[in-house]
Protein backbone atom coordinates (compact mmCIF):
# COMPACT_ATOMS: atom_id res chain seq x y z
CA UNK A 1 -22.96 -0.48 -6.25
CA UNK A 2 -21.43 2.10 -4.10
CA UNK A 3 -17.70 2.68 -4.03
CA UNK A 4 -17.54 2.14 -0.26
CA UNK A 5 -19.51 -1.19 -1.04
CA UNK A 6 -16.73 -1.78 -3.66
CA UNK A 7 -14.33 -1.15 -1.03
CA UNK A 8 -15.40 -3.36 0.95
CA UNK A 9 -16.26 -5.83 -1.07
CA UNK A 10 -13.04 -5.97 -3.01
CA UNK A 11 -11.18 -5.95 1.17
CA UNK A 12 -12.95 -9.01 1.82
CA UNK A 13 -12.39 -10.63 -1.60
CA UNK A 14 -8.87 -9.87 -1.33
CA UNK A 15 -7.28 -9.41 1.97
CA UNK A 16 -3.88 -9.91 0.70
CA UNK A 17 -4.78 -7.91 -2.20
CA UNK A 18 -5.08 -8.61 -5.91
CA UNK A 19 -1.51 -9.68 -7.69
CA UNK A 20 -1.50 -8.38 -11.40
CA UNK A 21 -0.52 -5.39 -13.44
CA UNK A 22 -1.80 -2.20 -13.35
CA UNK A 23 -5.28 -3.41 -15.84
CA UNK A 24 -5.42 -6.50 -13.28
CA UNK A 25 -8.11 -4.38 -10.93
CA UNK A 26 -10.17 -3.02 -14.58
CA UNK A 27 -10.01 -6.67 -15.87
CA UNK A 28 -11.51 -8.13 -12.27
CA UNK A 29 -14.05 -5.34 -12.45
CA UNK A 30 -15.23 -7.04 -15.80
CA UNK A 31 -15.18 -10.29 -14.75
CA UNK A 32 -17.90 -9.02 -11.98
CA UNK A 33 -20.15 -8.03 -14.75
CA UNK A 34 -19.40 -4.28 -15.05
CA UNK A 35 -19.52 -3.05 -18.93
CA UNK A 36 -15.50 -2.18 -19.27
CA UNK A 37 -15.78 1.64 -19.92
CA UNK A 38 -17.86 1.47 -16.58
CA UNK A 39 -15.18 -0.45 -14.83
CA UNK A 40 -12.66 1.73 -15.96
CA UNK A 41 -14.16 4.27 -14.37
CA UNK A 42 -14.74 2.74 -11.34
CA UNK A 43 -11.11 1.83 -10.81
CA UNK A 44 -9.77 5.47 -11.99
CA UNK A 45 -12.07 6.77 -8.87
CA UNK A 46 -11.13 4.22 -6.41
CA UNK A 47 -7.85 4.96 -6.81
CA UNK A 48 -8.68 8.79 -7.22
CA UNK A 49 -10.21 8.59 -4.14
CA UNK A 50 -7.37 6.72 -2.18
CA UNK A 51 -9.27 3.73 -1.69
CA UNK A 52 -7.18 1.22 -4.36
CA UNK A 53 -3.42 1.56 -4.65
CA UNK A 54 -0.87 0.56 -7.52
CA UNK A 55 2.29 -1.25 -6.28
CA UNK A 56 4.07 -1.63 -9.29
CA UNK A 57 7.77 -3.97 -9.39
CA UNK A 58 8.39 -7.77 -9.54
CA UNK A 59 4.84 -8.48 -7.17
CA UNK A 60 3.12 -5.85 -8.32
CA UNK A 61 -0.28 -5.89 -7.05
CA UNK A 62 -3.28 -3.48 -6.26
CA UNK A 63 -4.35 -3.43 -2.49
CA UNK A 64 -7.31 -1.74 -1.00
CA UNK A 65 -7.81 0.36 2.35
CA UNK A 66 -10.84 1.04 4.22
CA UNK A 67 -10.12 4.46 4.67
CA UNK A 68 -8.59 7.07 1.48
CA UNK A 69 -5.12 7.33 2.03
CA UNK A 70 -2.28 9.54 0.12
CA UNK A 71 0.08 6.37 -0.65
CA UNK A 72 2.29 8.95 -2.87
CA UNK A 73 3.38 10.88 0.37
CA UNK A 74 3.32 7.95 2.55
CA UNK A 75 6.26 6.17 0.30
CA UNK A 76 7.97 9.51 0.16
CA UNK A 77 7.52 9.86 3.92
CA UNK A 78 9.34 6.23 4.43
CA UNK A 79 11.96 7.11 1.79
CA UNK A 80 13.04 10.30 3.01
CA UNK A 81 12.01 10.33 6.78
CA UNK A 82 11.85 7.16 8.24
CA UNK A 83 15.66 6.18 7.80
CA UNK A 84 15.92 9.25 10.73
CA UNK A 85 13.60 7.46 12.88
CA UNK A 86 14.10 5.43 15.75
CA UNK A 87 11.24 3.66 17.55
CA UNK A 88 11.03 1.31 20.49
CA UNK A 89 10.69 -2.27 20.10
CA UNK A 90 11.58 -4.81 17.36
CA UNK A 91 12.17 -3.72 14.01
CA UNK A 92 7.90 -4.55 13.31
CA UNK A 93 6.48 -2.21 15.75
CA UNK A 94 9.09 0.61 14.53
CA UNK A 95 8.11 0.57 11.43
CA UNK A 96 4.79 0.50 12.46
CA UNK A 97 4.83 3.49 14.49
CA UNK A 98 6.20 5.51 12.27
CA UNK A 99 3.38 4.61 9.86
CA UNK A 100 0.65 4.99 12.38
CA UNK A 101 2.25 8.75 13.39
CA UNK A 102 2.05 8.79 9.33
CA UNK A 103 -1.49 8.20 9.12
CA UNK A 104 -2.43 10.04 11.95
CA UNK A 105 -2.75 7.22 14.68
CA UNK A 106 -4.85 4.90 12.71
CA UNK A 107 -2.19 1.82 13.40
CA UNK A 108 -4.76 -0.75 11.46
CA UNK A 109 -4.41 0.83 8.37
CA UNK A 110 -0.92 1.48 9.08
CA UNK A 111 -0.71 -2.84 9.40
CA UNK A 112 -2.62 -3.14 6.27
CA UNK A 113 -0.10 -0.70 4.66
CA UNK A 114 3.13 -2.60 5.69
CA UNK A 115 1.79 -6.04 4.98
CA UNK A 116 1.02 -4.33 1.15
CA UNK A 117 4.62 -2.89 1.29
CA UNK A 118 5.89 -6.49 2.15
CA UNK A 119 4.02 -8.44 -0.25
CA UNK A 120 5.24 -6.26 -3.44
CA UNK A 121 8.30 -7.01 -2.19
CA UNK A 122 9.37 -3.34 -0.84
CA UNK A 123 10.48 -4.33 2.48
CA UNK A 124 13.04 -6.11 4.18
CA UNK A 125 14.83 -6.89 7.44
CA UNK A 126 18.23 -5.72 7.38
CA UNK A 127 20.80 -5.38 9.92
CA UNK A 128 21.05 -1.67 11.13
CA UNK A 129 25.06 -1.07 12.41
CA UNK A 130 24.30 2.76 13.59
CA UNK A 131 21.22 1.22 15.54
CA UNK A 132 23.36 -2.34 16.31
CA UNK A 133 19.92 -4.14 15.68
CA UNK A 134 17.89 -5.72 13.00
CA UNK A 135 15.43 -2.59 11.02
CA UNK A 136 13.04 -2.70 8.28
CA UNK A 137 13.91 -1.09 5.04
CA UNK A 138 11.78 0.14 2.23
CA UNK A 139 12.79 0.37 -1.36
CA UNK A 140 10.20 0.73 -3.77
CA UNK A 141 12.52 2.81 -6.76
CA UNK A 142 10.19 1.89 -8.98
CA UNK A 143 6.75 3.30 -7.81
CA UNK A 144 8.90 7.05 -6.75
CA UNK A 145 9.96 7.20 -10.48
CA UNK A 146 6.86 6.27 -11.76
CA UNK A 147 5.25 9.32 -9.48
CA UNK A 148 8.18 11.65 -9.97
């Protein structure tokens, strides 16, 4: 099978993405039928490839986009940048703007991005006094350290 059949595949399989540890997508793989060195390999490249991502913490799960994205500078793009932002609209459609200026105007992967931030548990609605509204924070200490 093709990785962008793989892609796919796995997308459709697992919209929400697939809960687990880091061997969680490797042991899947096997359960499929792939031989586990072959498996192994296919994971390394999906991820290689910025198809599969790692969210590691207390939900950690893998999640899958339909295009390659740099997840690495996207988190350090939220964590260093975004707190200077200031969209338009509710605290949703901020966040998402800044991550579809992020990835270049592609807002549906931007969606898929923030509902994978959300699920791992690295976002939440706080209440913004310098803004006087509600905003969405990230915090995802773990996956920066693990990337240094």
């Amino acid at each position: 099978m093709e990785l962008g059949e793989l892609v796919q595949r796995l997308r459709q399989d697992y919209p929400k993405g697939l809960s687990g540890e880091r061997d969680a997508l490797v042991t899947l793989l096997v359960q499929r039928g792939y031989p586990h060195a072959e498996a192994v390999r296919l994971a390394q490249a999906l991820e290689a490839q910025g198809y599969a991502h790692f969210l590691p913490g207390a939900k950690s799960r893998w999640f899958f986009t339909e295009k390659p994205l740099d997840l690495q500078a996207l988190m350090r793009a939220l964590d260093q940048e975004y707190r200077e932002f200031v969209g338009e609209g509710d605290e949703e459609e901020e966040a998402l703007a800044f991550l579809t200026a992020q990835l270049e105007g592609d807002r549906a992967v931007a969606r898929e991005v923030l509902e994978a931030l959300r699920l791992a548990g690295y976002v939440e609605t706080a209440y913004s006094p310098e803004l006087e509204r509600n905003r969405l924070f990230f915090r995802f200490p773990e996956a920066l350290r693990l990337w240094g």
